[in-house]
C-alpha atoms as a PDB file:
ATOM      1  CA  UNK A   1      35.238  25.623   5.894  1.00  0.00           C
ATOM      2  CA  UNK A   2      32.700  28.352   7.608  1.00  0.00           C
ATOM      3  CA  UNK A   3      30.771  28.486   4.794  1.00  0.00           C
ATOM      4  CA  UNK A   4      30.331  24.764   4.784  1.00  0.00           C
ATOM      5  CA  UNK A   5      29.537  24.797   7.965  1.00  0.00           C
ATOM      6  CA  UNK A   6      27.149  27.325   7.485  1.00  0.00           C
ATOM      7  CA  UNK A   7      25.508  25.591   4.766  1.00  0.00           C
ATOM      8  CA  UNK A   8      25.001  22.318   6.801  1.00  0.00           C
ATOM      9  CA  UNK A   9      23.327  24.606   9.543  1.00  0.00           C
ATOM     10  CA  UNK A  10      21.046  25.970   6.927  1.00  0.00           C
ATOM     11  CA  UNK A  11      19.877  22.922   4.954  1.00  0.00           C
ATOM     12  CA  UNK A  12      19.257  20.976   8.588  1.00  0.00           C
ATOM     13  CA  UNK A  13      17.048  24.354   9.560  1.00  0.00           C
ATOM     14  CA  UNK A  14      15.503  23.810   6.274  1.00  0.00           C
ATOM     15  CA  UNK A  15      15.118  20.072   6.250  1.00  0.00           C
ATOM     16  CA  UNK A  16      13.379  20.092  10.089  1.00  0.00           C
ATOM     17  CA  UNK A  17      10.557  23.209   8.969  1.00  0.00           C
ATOM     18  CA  UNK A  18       9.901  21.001   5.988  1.00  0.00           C
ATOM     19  CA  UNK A  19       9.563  17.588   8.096  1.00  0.00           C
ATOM     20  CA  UNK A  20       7.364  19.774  11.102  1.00  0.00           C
ATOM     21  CA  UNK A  21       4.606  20.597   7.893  1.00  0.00           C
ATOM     22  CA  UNK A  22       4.471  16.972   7.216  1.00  0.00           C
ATOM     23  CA  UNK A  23       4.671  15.881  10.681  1.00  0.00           C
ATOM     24  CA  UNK A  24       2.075  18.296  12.153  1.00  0.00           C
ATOM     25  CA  UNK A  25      -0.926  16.798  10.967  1.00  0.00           C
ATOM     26  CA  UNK A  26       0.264  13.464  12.119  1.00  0.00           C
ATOM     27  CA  UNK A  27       0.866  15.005  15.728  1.00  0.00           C
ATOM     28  CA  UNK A  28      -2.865  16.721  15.773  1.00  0.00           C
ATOM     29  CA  UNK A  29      -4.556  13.170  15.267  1.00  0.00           C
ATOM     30  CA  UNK A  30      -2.868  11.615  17.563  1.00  0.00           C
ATOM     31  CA  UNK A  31      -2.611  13.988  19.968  1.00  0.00           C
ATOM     32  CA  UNK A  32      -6.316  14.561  19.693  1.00  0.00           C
ATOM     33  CA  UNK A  33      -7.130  10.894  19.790  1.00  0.00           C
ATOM     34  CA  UNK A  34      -6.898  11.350  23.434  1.00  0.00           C
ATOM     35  CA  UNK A  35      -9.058  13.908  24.361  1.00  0.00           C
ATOM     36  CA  UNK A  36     -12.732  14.845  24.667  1.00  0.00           C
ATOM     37  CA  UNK A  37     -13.688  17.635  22.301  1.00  0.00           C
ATOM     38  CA  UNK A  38     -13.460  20.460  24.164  1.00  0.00           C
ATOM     39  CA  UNK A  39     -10.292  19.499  25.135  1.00  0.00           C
ATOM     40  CA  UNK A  40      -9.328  19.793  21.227  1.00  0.00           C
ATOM     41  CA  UNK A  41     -11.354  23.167  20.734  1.00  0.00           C
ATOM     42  CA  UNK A  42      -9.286  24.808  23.543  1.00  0.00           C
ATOM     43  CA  UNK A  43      -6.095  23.387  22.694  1.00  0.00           C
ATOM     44  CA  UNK A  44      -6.353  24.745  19.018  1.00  0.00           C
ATOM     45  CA  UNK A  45      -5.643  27.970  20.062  1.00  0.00           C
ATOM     46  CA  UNK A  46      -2.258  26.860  21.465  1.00  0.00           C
ATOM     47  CA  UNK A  47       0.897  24.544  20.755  1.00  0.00           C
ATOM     48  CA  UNK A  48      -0.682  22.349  23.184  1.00  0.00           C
ATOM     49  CA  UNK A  49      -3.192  21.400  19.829  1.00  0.00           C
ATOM     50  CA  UNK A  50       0.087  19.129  18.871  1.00  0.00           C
ATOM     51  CA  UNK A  51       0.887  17.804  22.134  1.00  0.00           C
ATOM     52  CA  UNK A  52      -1.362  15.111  24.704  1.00  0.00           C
ATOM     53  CA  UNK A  53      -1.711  17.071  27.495  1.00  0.00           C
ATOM     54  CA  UNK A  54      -5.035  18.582  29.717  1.00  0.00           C
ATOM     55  CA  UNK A  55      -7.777  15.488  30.014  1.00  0.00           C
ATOM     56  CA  UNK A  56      -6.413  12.722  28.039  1.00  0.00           C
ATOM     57  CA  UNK A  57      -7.984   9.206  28.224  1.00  0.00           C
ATOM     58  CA  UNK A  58      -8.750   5.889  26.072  1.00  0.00           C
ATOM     59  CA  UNK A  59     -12.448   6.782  25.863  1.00  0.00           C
ATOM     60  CA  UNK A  60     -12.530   7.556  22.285  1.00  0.00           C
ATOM     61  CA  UNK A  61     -10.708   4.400  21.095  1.00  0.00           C
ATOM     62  CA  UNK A  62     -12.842   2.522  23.453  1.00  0.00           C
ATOM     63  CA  UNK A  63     -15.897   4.442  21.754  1.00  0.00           C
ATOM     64  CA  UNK A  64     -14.857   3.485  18.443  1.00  0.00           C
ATOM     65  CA  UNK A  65     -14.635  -0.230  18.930  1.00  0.00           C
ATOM     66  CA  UNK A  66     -18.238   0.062  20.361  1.00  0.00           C
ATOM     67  CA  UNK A  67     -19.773   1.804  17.804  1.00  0.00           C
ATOM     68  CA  UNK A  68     -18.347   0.081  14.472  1.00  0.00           C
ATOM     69  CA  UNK A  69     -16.840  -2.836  13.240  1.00  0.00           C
ATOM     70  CA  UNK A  70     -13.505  -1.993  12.814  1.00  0.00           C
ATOM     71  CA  UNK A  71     -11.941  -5.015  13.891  1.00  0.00           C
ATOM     72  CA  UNK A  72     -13.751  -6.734  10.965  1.00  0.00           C
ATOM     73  CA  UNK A  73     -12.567  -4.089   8.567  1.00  0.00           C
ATOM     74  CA  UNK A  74      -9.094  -4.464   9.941  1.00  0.00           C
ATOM     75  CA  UNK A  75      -8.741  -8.101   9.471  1.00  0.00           C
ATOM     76  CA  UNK A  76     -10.255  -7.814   5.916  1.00  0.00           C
ATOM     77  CA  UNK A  77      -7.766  -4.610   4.575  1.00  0.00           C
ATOM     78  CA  UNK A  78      -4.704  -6.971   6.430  1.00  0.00           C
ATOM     79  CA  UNK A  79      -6.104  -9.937   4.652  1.00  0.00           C
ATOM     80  CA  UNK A  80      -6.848  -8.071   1.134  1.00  0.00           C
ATOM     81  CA  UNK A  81      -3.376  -5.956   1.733  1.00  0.00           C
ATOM     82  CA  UNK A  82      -1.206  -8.962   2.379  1.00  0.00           C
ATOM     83  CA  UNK A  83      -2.412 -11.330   0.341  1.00  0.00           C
ATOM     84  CA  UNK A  84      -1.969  -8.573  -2.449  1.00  0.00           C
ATOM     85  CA  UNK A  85       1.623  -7.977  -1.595  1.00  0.00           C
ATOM     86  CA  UNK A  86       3.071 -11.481  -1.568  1.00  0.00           C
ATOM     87  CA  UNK A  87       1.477 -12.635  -4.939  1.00  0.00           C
ATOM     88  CA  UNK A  88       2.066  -8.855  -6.361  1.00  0.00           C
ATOM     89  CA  UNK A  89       5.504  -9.137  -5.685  1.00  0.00           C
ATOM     90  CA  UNK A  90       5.816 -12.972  -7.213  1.00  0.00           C
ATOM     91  CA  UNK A  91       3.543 -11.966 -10.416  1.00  0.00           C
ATOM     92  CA  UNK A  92       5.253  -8.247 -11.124  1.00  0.00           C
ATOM     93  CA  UNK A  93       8.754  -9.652 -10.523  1.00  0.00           C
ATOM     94  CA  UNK A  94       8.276 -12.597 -12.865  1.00  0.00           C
ATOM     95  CA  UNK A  95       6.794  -9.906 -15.764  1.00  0.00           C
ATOM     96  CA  UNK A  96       9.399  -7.580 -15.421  1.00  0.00           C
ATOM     97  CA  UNK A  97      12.017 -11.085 -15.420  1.00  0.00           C
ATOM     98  CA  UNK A  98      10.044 -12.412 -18.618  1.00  0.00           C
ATOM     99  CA  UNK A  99      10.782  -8.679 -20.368  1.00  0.00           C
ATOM    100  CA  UNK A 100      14.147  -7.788 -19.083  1.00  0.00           C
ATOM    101  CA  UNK A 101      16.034 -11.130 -19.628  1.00  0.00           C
ATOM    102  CA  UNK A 102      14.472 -13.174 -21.984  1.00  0.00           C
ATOM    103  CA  UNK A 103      14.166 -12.864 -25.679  1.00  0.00           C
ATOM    104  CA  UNK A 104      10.965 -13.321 -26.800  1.00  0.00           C
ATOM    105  CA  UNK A 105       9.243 -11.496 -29.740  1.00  0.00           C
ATOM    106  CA  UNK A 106       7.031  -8.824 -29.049  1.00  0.00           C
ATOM    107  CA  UNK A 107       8.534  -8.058 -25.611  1.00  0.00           C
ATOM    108  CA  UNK A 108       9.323  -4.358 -26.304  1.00  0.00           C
ATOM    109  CA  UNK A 109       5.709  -3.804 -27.152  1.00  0.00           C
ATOM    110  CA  UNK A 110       4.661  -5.249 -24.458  1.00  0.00           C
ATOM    111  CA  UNK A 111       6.728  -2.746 -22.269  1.00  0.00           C
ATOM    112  CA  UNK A 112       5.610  -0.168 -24.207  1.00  0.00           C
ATOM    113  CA  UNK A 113       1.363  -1.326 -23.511  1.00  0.00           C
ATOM    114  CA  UNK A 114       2.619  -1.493 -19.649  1.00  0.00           C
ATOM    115  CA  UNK A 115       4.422   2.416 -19.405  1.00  0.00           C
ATOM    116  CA  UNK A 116       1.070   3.267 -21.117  1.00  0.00           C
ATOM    117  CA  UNK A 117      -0.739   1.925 -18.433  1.00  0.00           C
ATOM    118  CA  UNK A 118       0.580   3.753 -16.252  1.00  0.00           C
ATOM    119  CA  UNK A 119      -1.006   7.119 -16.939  1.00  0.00           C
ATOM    120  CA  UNK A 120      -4.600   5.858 -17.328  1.00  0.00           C
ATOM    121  CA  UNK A 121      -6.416   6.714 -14.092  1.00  0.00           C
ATOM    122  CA  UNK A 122      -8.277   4.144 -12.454  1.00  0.00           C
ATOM    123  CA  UNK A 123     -11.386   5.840 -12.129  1.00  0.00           C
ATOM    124  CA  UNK A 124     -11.649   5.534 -16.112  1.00  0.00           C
ATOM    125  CA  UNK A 125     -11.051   1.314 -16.195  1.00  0.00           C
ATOM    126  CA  UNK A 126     -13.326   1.012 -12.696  1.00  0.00           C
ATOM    127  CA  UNK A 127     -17.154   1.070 -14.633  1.00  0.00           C
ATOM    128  CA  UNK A 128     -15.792  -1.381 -17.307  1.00  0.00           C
ATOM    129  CA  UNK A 129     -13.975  -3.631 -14.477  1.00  0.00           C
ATOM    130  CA  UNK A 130     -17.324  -3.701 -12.010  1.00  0.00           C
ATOM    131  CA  UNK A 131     -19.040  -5.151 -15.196  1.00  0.00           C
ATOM    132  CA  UNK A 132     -16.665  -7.846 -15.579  1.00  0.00           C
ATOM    133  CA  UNK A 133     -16.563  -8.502 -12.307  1.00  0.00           C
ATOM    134  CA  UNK A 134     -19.881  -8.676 -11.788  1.00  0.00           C
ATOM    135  CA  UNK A 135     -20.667 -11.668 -14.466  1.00  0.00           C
ATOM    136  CA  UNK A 136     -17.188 -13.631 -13.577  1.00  0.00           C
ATOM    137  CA  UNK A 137     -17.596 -17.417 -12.363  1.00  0.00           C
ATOM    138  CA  UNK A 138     -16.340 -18.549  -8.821  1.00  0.00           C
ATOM    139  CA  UNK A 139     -16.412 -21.793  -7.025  1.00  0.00           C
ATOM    140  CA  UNK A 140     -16.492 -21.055  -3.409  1.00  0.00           C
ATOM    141  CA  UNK A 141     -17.648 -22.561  -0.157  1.00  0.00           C
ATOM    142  CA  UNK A 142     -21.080 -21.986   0.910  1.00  0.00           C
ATOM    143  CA  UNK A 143     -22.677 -24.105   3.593  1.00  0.00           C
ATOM    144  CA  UNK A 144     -19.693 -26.280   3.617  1.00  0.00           C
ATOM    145  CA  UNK A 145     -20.516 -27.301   0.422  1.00  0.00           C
ATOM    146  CA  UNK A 146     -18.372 -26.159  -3.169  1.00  0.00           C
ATOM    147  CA  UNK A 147     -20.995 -24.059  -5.020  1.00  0.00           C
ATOM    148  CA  UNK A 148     -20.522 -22.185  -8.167  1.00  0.00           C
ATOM    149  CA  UNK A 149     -21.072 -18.320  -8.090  1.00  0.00           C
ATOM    150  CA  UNK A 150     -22.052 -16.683 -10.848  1.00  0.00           C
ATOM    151  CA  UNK A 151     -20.567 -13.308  -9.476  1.00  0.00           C
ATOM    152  CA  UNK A 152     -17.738 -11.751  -7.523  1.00  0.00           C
ATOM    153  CA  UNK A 153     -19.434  -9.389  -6.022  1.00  0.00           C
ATOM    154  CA  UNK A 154     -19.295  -9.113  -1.779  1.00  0.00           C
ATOM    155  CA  UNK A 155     -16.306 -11.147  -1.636  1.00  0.00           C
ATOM    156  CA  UNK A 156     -12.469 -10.615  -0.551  1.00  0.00           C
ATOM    157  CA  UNK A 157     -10.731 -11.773  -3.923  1.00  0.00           C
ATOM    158  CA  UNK A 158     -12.581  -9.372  -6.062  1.00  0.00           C
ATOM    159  CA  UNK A 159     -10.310  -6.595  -4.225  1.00  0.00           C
ATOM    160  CA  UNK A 160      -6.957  -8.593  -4.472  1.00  0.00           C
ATOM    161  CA  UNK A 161      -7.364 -10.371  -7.908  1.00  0.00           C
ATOM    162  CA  UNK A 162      -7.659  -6.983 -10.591  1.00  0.00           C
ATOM    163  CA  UNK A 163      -4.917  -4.910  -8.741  1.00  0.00           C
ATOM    164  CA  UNK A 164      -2.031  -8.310  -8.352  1.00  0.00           C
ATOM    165  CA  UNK A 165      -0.369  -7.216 -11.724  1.00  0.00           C
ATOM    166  CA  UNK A 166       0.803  -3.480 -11.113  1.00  0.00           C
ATOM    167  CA  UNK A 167       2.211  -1.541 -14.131  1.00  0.00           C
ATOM    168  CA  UNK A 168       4.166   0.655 -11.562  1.00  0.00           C
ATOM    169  CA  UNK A 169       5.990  -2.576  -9.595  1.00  0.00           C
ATOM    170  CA  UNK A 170       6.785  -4.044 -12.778  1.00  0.00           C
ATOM    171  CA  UNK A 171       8.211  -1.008 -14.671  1.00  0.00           C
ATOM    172  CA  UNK A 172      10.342  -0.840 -11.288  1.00  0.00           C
ATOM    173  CA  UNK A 173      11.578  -4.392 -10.826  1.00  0.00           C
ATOM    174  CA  UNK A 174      12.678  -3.853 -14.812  1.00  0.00           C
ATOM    175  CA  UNK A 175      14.668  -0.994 -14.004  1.00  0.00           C
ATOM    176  CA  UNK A 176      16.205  -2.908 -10.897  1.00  0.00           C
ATOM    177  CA  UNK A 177      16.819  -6.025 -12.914  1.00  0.00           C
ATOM    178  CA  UNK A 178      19.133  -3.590 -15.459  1.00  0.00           C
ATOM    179  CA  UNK A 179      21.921  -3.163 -12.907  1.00  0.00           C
ATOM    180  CA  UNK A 180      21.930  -7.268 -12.131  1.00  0.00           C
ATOM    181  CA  UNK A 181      24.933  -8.528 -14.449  1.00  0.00           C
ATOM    182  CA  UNK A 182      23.719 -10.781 -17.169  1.00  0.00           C
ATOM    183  CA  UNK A 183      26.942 -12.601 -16.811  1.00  0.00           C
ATOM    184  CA  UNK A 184      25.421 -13.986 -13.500  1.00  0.00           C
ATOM    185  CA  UNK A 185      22.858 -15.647 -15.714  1.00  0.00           C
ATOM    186  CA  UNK A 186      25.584 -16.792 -18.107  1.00  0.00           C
ATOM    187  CA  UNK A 187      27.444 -18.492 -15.428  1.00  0.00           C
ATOM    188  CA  UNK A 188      24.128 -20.154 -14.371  1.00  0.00           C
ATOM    189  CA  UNK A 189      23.008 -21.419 -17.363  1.00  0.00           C
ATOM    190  CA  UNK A 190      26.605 -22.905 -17.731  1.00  0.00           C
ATOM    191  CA  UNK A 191      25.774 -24.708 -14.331  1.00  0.00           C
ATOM    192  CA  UNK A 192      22.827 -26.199 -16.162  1.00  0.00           C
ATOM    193  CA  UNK A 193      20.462 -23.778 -14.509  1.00  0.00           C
ATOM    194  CA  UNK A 194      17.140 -22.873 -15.903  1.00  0.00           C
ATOM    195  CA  UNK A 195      15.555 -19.941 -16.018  1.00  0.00           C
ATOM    196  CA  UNK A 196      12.990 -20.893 -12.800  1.00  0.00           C
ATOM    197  CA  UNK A 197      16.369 -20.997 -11.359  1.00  0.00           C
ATOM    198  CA  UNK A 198      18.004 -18.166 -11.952  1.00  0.00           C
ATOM    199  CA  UNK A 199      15.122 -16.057 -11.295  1.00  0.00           C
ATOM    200  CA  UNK A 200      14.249 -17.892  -7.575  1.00  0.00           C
ATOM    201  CA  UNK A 201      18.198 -18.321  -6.934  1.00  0.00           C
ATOM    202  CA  UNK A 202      20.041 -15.134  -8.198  1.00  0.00           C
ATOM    203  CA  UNK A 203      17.568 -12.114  -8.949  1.00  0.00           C
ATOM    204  CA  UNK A 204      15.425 -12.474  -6.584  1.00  0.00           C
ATOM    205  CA  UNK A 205      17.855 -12.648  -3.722  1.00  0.00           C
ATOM    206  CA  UNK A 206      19.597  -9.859  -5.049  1.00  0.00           C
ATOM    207  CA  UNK A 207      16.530  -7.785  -5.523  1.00  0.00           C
ATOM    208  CA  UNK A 208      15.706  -7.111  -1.671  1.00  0.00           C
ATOM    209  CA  UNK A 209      15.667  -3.038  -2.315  1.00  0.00           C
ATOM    210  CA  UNK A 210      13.101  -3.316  -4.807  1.00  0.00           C
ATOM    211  CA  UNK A 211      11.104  -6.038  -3.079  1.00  0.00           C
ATOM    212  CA  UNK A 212      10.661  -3.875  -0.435  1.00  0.00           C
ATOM    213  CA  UNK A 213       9.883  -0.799  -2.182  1.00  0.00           C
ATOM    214  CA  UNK A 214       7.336  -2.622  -4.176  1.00  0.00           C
ATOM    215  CA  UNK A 215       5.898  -4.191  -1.298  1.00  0.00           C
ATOM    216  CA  UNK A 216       5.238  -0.655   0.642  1.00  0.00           C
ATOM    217  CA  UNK A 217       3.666   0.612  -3.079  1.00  0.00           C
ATOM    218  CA  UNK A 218       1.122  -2.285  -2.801  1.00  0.00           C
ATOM    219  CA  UNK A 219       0.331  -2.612   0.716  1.00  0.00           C
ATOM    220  CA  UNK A 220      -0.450   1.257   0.526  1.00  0.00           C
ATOM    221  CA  UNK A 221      -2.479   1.393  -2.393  1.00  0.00           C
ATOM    222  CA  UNK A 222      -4.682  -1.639  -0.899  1.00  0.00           C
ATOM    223  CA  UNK A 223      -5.015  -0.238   2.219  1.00  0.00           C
ATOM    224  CA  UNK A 224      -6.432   2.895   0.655  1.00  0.00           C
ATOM    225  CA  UNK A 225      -8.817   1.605  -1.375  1.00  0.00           C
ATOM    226  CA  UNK A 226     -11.850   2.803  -0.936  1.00  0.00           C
ATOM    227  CA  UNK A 227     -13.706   3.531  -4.849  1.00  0.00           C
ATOM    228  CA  UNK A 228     -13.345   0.032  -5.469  1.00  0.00           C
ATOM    229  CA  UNK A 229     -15.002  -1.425  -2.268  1.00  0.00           C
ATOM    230  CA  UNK A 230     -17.779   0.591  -2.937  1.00  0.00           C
ATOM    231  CA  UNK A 231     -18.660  -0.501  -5.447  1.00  0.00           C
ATOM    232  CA  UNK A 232     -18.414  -4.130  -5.189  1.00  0.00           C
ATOM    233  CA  UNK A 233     -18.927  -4.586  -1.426  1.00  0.00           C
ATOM    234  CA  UNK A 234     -22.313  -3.796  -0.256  1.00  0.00           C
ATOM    235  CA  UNK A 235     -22.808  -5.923   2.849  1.00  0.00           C
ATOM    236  CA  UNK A 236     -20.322  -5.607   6.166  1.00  0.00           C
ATOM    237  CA  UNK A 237     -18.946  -8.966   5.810  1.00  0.00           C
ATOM    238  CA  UNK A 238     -15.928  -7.927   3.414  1.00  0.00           C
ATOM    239  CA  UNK A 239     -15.624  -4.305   3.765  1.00  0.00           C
ATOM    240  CA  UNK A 240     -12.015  -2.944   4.443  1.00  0.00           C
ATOM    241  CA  UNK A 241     -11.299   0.048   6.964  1.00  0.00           C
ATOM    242  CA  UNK A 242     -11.837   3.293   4.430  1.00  0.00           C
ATOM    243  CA  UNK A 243     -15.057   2.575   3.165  1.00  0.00           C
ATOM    244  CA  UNK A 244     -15.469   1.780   7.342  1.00  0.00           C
ATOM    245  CA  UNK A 245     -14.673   4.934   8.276  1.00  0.00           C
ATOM    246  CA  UNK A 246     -17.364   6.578   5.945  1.00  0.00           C
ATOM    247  CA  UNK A 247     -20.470   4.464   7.673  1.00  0.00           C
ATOM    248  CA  UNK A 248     -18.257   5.180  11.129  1.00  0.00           C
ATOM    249  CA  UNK A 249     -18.809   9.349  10.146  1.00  0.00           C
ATOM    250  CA  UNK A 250     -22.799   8.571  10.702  1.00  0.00           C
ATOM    251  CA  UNK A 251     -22.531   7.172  13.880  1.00  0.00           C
ATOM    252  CA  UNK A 252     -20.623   9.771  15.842  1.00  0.00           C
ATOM    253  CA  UNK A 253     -20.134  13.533  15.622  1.00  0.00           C
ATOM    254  CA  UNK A 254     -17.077  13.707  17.945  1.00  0.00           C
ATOM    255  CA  UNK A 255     -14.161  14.582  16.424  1.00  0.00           C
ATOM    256  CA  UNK A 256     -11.966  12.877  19.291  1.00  0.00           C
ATOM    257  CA  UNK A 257     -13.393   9.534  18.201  1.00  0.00           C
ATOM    258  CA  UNK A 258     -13.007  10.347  14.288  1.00  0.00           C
ATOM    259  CA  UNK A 259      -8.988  10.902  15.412  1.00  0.00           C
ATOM    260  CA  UNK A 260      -8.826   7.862  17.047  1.00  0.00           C
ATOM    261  CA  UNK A 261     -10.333   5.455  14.239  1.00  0.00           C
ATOM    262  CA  UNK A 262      -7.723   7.985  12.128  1.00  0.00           C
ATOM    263  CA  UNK A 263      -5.046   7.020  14.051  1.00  0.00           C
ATOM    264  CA  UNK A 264      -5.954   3.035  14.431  1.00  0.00           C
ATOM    265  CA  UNK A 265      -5.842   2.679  10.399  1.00  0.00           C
ATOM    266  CA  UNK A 266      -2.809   4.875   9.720  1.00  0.00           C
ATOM    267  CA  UNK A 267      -0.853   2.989  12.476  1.00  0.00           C
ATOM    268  CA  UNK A 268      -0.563  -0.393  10.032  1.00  0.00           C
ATOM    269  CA  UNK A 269       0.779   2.054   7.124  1.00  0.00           C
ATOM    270  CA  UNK A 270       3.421   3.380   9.052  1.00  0.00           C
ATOM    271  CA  UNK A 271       4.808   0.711  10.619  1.00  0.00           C
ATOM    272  CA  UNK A 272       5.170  -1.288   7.095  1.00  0.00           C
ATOM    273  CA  UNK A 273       7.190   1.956   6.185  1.00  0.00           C
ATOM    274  CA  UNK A 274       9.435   1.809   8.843  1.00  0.00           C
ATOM    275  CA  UNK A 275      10.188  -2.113   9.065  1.00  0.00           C
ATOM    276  CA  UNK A 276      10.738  -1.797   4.939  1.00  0.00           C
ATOM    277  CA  UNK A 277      12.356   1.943   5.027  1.00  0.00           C
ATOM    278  CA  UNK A 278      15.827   0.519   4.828  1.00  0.00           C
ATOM    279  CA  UNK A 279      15.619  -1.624   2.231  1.00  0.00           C
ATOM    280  CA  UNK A 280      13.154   1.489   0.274  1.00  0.00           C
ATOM    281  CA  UNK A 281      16.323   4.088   0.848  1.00  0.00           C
ATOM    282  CA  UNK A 282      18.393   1.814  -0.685  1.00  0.00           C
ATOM    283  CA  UNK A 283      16.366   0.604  -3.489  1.00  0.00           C
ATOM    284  CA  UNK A 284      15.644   4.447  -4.810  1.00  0.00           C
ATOM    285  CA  UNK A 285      19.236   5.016  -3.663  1.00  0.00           C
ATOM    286  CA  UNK A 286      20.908   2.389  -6.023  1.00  0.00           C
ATOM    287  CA  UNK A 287      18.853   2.058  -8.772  1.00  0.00           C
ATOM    288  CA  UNK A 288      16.531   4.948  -8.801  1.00  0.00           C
ATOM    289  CA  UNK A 289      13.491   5.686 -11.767  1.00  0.00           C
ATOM    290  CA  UNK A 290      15.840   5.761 -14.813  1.00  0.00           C
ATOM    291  CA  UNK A 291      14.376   5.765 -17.973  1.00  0.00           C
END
């Protein structure tokens, strides 16, 4: 029973140094969000580098509204994250559905060309994709009037329509949709249910782990795009925060304000991790990566 004890003490000692290495860097921003630089330069030298004490004020977030667009970039990486999510989550659900419970010929190498995907870099696809992208048709709005564009260059659904279908969401709804009896789908079907059904009325409600886990994957890589912007975004109109924060580096050299545009476009990551973290425990929890 001591040595149990013991044990518990350890692994908790263990488990909080391990959460303060991840958690210190996170303090320092935002600690340092709120203070003027040599505030920051003096407080390195002490614990008080994690902590939001001496002169702290709003200036730098006040400064960093005045001196970019980030609002702008916010509402575009919100727009270009969430619209992502909810039709990633609709699209990789319905793949993984197609290949888990229906028979169809050629699903297994199907699978197989998806797992593949999913060590191939993007950095290698991104040339090849700009190219297409570049010479793709669109009928959009311009002076109130439908127009067809010859291009989808400088425009929001050129960042949400290539990264919609995820290899990664799909392979994990499939896993998910193992440990769903098929005799729910039998007793469906017997109900005169079709399969529209039975994916809208009894997967998907019983797929909320995985919804959510697949959600956070998306909304985080979207949010963190910034190769991709760059090179199909060239005017201000539909940039997204990180490729922001690289024009914001040329119009400041105070590190305060570089914390406190930090902290403004970490603050929507976190707080999609914490309204989904039950539902992500869960889902790696119950059905894990099994192969």
């Amino acid at each position: 029973m001591q040595q149990s004890a013991r044990n518990r003490v350890v692994n908790t000692v263990i488990m909080l140094l391990t959460s303060l290495i991840f958690v210190a860097p996170l303090l320092f921003m935002i600690s340092s969000s709120f203070k003027p630089d040599a505030q920051i330069f003096e407080d390195l030298r002490s614990f008080n580098a994690f902590l939001p004490t001496g002169d702290i004020s709003l200036m730098n977030y006040h400064n960093v509204f005045a001196k970019s667009q980030l609002l702008r970039y916010f509402l575009n990486s919100a727009f270009i994250a969430g619209t992502t999510v909810c039709l990633g989550i609709v699209i990789n659900s319905m793949a993984a559905y197609s290949l888990q419970r229906l028979n169809w010929k050629g699903r297994h190498l199907t699978l197989s060309i998806i797992l593949a995907l999913l060590v191939i870099p993007f950095e290698v696809v991104a040339i090849p994709l700009m190219l297409i992208s570049a010479n793709l048709p669109w009928i959009g709005f311009e002076n109130g009037q439908l127009m067809l564009q010859q291009s989808w260059f400088n425009s929001l659904h050129v960042q949400i329509i290539p990264f919609i279908a995820n290899a990664f969401c799909i392979f994990l709804f499939y896993q998910f949709f193992k440990d769903i009896p098929k005799e729910l789908d039998e007793a469906a079907k017997m109900d005169g249910a079709g399969v529209l059904r039975i994916y809208s009325q009894i997967i998907m409600p019983n797929s909320k782990p995985v919804i959510a886990t697949s959600a956070i994957i998306l909304f985080l890589s979207m949010w963190n795009q910034y190769l991709w912007p760059i090179l199909v975004i060239q005017g201000q109109e539909y940039r997204p925060v990180m490729p922001g924060i690289q024009q914001f580096f040329g119009h400041t050299n105070s590190w305060g304000e570089i914390m406190a545009y930090a902290t403004l476009i970490t603050l929507p990551v976190l707080l999609v991790f914490i309204f989904f973290q039950r539902r992500f425990v869960e889902s790696v929890v119950s059905s894990g990566i099994k192969g």
